[in-house]
C-alpha atoms as a PDB file:
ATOM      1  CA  UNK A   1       6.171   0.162   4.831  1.00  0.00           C
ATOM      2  CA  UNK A   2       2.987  -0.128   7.135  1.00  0.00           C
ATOM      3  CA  UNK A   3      -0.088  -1.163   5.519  1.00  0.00           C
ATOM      4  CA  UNK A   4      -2.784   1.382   7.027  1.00  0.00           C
ATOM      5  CA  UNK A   5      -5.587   0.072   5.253  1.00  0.00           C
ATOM      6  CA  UNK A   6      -7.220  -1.394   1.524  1.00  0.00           C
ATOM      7  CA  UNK A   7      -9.593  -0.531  -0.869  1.00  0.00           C
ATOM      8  CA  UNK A   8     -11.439   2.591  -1.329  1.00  0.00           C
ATOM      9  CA  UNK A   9     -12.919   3.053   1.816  1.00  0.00           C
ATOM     10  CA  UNK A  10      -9.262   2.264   3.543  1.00  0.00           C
ATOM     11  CA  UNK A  11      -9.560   0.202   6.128  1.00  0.00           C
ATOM     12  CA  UNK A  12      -7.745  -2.590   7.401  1.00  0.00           C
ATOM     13  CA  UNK A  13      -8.936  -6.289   8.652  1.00  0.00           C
ATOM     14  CA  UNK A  14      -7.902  -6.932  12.258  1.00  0.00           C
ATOM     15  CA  UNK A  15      -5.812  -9.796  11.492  1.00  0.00           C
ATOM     16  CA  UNK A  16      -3.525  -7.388   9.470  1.00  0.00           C
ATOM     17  CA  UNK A  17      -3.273  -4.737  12.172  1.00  0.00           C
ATOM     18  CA  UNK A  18       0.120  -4.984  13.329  1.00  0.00           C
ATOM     19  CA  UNK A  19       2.751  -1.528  13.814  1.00  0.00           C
ATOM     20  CA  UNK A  20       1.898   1.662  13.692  1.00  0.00           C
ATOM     21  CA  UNK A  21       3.866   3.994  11.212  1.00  0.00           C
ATOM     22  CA  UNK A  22       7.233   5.435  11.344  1.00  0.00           C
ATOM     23  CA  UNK A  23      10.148   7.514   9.786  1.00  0.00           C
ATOM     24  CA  UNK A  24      11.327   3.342   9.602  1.00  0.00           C
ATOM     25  CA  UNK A  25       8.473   2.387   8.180  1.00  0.00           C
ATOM     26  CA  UNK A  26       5.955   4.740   6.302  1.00  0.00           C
ATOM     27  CA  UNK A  27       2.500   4.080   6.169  1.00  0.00           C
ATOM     28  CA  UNK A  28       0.757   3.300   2.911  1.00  0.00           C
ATOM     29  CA  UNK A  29      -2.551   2.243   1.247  1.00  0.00           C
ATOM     30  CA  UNK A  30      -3.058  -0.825  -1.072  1.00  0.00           C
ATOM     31  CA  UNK A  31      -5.621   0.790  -3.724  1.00  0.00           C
ATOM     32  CA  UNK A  32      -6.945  -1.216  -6.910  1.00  0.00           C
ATOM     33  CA  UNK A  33      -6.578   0.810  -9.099  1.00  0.00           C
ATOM     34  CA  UNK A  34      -5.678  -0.179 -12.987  1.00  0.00           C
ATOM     35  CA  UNK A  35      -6.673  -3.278 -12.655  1.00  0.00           C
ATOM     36  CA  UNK A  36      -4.357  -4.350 -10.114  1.00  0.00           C
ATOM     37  CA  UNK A  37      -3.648  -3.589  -6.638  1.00  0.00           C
ATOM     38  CA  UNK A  38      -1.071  -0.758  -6.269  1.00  0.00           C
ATOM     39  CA  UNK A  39       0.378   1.438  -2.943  1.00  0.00           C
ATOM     40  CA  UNK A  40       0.507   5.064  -2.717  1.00  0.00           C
ATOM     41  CA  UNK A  41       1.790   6.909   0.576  1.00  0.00           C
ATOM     42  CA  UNK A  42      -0.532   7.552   3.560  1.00  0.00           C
ATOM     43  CA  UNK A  43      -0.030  11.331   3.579  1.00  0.00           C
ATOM     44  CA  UNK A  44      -0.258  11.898  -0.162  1.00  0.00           C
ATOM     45  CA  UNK A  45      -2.042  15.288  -1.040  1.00  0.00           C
ATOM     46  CA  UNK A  46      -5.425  14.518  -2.138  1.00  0.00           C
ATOM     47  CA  UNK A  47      -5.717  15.341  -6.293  1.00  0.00           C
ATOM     48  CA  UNK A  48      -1.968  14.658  -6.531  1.00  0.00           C
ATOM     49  CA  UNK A  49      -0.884  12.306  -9.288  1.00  0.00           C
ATOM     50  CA  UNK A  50       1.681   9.531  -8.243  1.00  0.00           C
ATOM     51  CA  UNK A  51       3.376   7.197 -10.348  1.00  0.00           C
ATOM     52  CA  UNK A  52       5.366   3.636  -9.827  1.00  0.00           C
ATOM     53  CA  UNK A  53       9.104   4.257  -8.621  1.00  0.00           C
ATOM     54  CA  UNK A  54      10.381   1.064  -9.548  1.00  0.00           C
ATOM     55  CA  UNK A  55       9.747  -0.151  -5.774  1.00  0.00           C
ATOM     56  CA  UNK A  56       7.411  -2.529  -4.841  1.00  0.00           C
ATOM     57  CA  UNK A  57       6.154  -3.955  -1.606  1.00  0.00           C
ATOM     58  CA  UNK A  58       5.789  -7.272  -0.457  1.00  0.00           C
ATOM     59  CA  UNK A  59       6.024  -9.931   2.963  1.00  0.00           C
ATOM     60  CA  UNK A  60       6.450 -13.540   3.123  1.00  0.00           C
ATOM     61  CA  UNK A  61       4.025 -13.818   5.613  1.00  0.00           C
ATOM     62  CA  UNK A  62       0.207 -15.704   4.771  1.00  0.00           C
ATOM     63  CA  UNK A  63      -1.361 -12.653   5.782  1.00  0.00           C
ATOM     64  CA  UNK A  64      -0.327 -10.809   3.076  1.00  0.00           C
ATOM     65  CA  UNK A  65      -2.466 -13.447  -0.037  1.00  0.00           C
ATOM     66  CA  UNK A  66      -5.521 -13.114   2.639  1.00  0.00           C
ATOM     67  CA  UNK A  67      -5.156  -9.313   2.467  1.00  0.00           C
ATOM     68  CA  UNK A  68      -5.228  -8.774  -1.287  1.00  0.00           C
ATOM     69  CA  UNK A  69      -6.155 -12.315  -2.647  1.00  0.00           C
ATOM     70  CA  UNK A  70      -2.593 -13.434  -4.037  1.00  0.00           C
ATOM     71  CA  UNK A  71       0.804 -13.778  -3.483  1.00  0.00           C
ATOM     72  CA  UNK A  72       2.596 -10.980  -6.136  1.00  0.00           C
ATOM     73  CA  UNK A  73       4.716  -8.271  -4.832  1.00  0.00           C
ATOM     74  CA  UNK A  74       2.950  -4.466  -5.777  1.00  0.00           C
ATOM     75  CA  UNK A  75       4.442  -1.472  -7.056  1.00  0.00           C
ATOM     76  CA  UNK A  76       4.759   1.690  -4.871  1.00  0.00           C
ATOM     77  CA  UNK A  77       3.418   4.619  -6.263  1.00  0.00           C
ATOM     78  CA  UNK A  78       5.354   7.407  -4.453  1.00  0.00           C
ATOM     79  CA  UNK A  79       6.883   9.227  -7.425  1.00  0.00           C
ATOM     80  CA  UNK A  80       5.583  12.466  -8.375  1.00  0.00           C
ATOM     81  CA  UNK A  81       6.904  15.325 -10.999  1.00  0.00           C
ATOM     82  CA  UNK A  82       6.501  18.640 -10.239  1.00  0.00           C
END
């Protein structure tokens, strides 16, 4: 996964600017959303509900507690249901 950017308005801190996306490596969005930070998929439809997959994201690298304030993997929400 590449983190594209946080939060509601989406952006990303320089420090955590790092790849572009790719068919490797999808981009994403780290959203709080139920109390908790979750991702959902850069190019998900607008209005389209997405649910946790079982897969979560998550780096070893320091960067990653500065960007969303602690250490926890986060679930990917890229499942949908038609």
């Amino acid at each position: 996964m590449t983190i594209l950017g946080v939060g509601e308005d989406r952006t990303l801190p320089a420090f955590a600017r790092i790849f572009e996306p790719s068919d490797d490596a999808p981009g994403v969005y780290l959203l709080f959303q139920y109390g908790r930070y979750i991702s959902r998929p850069a190019d998900a439809p607008p209005g389209k509900w997405f649910m946790a997959s079982g897969a979560h994201i998550h780096t070893g690298d320091s960067r990653w507690r500065e960007l969303i304030g602690y250490r926890l993997p986060i679930p990917l929400h890229d499942r949908t249901e038609p």
